[in-house]
C-alpha atoms as a PDB file:
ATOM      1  CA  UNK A   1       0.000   0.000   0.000  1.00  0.00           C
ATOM      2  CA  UNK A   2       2.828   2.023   0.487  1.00  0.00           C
ATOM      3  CA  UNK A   3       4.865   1.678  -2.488  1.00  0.00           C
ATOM      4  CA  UNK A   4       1.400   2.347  -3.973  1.00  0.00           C
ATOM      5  CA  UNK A   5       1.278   5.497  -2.752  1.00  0.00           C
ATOM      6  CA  UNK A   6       4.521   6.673  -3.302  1.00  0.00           C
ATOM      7  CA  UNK A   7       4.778   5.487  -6.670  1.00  0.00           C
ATOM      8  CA  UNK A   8       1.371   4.966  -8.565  1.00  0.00           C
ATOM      9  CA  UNK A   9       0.058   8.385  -7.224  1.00  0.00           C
ATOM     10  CA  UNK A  10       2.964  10.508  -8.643  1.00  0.00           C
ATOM     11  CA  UNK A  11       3.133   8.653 -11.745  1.00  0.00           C
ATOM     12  CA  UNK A  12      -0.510   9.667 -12.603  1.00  0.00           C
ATOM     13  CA  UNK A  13       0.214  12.954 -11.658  1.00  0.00           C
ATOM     14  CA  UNK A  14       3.366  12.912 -13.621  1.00  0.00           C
ATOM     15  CA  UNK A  15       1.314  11.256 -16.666  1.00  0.00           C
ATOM     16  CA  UNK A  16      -1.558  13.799 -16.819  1.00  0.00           C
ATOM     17  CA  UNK A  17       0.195  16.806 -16.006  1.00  0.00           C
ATOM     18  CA  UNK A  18       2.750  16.600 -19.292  1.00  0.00           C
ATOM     19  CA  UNK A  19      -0.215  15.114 -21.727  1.00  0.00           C
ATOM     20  CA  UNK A  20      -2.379  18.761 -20.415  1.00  0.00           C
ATOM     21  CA  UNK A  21       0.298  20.646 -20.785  1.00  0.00           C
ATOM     22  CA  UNK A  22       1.383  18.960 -24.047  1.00  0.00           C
ATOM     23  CA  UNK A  23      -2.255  19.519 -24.711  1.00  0.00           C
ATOM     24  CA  UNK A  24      -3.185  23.222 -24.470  1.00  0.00           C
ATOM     25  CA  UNK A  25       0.170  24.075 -25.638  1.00  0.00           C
ATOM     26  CA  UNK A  26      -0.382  22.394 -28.865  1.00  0.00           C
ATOM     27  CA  UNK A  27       0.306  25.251 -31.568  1.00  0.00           C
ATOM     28  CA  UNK A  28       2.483  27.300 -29.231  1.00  0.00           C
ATOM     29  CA  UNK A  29       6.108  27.164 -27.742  1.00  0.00           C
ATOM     30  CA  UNK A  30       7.828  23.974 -27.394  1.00  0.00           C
ATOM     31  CA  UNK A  31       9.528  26.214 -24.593  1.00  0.00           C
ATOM     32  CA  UNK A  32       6.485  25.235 -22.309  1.00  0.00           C
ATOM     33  CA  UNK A  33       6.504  21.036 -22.848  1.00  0.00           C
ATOM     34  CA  UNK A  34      10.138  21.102 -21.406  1.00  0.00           C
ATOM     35  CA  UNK A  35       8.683  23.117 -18.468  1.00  0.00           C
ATOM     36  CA  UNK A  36       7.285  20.121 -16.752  1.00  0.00           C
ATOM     37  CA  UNK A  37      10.409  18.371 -16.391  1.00  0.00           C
ATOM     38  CA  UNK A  38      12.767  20.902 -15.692  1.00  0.00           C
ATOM     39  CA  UNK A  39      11.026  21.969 -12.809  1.00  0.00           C
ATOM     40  CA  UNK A  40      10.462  18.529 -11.484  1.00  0.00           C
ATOM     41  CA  UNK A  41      14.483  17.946 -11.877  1.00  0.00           C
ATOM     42  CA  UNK A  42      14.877  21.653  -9.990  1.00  0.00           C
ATOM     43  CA  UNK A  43      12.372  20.265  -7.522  1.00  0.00           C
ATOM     44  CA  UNK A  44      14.102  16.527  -6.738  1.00  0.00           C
ATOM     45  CA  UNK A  45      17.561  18.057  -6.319  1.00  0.00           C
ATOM     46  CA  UNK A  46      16.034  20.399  -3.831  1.00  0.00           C
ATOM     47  CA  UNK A  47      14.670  17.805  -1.758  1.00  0.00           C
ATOM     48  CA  UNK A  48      17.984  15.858  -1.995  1.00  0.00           C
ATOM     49  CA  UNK A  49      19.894  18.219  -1.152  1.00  0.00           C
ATOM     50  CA  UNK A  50      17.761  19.326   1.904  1.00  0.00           C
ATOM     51  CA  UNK A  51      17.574  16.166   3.196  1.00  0.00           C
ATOM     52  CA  UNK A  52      20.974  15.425   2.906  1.00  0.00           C
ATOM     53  CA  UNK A  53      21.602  18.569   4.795  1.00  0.00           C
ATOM     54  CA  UNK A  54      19.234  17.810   7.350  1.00  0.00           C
ATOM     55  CA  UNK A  55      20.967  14.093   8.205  1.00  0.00           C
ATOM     56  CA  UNK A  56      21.914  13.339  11.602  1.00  0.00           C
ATOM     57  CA  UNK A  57      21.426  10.195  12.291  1.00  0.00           C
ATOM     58  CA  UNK A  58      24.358   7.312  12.132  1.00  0.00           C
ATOM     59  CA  UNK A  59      22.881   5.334   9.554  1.00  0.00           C
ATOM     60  CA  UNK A  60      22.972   5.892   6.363  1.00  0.00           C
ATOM     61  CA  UNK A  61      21.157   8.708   4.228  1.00  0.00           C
ATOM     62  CA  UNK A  62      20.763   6.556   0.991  1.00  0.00           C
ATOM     63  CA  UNK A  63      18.043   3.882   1.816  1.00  0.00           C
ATOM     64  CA  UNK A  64      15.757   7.209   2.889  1.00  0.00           C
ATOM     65  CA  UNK A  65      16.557   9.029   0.109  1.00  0.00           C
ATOM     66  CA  UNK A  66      15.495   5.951  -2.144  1.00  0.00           C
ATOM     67  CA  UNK A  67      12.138   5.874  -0.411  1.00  0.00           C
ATOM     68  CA  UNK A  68      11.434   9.645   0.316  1.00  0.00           C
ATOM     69  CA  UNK A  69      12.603  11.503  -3.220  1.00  0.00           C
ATOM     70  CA  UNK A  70      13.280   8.492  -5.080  1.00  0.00           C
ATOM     71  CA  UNK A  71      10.364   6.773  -5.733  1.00  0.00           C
ATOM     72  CA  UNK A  72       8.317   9.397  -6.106  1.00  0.00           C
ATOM     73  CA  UNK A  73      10.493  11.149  -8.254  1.00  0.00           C
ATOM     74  CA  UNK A  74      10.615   7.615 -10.646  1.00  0.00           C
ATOM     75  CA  UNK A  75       7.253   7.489 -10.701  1.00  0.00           C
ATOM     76  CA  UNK A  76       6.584  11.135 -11.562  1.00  0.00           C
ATOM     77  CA  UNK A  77       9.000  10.882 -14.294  1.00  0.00           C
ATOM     78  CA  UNK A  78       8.059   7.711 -15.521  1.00  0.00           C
ATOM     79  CA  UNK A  79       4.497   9.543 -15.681  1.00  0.00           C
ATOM     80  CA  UNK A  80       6.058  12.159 -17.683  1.00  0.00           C
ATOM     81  CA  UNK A  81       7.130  10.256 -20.076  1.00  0.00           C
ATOM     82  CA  UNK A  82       3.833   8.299 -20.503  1.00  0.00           C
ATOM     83  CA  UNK A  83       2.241  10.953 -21.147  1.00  0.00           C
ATOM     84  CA  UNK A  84       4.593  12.753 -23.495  1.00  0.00           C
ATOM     85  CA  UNK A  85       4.861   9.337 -25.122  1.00  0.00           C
ATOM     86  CA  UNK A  86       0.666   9.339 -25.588  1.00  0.00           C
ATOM     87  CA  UNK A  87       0.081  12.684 -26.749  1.00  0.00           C
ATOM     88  CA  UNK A  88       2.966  11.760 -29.601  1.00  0.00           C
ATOM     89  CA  UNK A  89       1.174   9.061 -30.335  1.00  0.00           C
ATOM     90  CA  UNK A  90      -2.275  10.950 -30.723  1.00  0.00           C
ATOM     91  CA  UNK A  91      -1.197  14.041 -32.415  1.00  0.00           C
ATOM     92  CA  UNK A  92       1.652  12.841 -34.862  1.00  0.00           C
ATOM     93  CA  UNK A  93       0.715  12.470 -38.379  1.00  0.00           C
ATOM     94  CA  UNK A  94       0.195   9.429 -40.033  1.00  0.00           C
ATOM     95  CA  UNK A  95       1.021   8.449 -43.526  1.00  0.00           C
ATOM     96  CA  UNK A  96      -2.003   6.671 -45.821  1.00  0.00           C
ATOM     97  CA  UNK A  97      -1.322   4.790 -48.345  1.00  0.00           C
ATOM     98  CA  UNK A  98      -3.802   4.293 -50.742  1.00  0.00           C
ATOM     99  CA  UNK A  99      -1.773   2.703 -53.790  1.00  0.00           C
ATOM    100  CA  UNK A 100      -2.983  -0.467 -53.035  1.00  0.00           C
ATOM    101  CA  UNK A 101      -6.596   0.055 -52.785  1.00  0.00           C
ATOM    102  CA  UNK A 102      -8.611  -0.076 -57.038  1.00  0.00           C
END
């Protein structure tokens, strides 16, 4: 239930918030479909580096950052991608050929 939550929740997020902004910024700056994941990147190295900062315990920092930013992050990229991937496959032209056909 756990790994549910930190992984299938972000993921949709991840997937529906590039395919609407892939969406409504259809005819307008590419600019704005890189926004998505630049700022989640800005946004994962933020909370890496303030957790990492805010370690004082004896054990190690890695297996929490795996769990906390990690997985999350995964699954909100992963969802990125989806949904990039899905809009491409919507939008992109396709090529009939009717050569065949008498």
């Amino acid at each position: 239930m756990i790994y549910l939550i930190l992984a299938l929740i972000p993921l949709v997020g991840g997937f529906l918030l590039e395919f609407l902004v892939c969406q409504f910024t259809r005819k307008g700056s590419r600019l704005w479909k890189l926004l998505p994941p630049v700022v989640s990147a800005a946004v994962v190295a933020g909370i890496v580096v303030y957790r990492l900062n805010l370690w004082k315990s004896d054990n190690s920092p890695a297996t929490q950052l795996i769990f906390i930013p990690g997985l999350p992050a995964l699954g909100f990229f992963l969802g990125l991608l989806l949904g990039w991937l899905l809009y491409r496959r919507l939008w992109r032209p396709r090529i009939i050929d009717d050569r065949g056909k008498g």
